[in-house]
Protein backbone atom coordinates (compact mmCIF):
# COMPACT_ATOMS: atom_id res chain seq x y z
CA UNK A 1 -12.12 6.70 8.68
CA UNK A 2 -15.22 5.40 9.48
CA UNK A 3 -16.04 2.10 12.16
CA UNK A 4 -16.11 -0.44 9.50
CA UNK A 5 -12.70 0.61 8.41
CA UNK A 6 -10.92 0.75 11.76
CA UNK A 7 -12.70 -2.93 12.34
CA UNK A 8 -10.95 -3.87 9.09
CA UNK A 9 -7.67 -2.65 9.85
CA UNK A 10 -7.23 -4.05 13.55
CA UNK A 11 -6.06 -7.16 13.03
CA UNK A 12 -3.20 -5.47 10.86
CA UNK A 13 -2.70 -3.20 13.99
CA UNK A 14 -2.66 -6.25 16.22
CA UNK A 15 -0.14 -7.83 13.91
CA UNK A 16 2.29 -5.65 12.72
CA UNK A 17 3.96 -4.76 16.35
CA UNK A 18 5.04 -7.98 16.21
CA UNK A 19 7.19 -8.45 13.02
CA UNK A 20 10.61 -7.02 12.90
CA UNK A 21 11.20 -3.01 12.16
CA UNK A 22 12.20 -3.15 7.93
CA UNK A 23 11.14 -3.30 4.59
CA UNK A 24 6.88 -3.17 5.48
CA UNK A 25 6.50 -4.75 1.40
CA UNK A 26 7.70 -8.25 1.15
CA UNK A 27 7.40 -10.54 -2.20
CA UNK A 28 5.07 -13.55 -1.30
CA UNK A 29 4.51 -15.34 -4.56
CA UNK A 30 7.35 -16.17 -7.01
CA UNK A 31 11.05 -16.91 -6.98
CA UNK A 32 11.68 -13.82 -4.88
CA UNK A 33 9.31 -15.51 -2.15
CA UNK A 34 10.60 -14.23 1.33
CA UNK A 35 12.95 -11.08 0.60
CA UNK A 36 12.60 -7.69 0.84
CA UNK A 37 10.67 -5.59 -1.91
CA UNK A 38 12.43 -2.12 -2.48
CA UNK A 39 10.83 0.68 -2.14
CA UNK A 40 11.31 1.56 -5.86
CA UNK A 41 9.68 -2.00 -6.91
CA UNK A 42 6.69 -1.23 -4.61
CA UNK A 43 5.92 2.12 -5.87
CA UNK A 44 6.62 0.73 -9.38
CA UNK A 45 3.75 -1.44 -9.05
CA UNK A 46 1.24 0.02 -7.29
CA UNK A 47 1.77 2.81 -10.32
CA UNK A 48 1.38 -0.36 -12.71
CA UNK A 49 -1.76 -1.64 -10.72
CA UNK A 50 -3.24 1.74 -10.81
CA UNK A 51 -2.86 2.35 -14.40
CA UNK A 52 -4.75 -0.61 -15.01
CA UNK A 53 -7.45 0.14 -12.92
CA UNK A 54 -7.92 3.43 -14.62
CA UNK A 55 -6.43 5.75 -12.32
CA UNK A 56 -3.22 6.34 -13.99
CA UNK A 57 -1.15 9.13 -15.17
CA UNK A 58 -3.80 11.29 -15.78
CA UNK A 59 -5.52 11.59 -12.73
CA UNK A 60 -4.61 14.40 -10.25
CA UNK A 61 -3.28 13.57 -6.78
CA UNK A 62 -4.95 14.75 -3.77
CA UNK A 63 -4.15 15.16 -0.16
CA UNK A 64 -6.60 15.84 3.04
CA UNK A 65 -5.39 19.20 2.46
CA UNK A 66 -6.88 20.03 -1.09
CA UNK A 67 -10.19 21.60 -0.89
CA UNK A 68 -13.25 20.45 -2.05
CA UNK A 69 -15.72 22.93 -3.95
């Protein structure tokens, strides 16, 4: 990562010590306000989210270990 995203990400660094060990996704809009958010939900929607951005299904997955030509 570069400086400007380390800068970014401290105050999530600074924060997150500091709330209890659990579930890291929590709901904070709608009737669910203030519980947990499984695992399952979370993954379900960031697949949802991504779809609709245009990086769904079809795109391939990649990892720092995949080599680029």
């Amino acid at each position: 990562m570069d400086a400007w995203a380390w800068a970014a990400l401290q105050p999530w660094l600074v924060e997150r010590p500091k709330l209890p060990v659990g579930p890291l996704f929590c709901v904070i809009v709608g009737p669910t306000c203030g519980h947990a958010w499984s695992a399952s939900a979370a993954r379900m929607q960031l697949r949802s989210t991504a779809a609709e951005a245009g990086c769904g299904g079809d795109s391939h997955r990649i990892s720092c270990a995949t080599l680029t030509p």
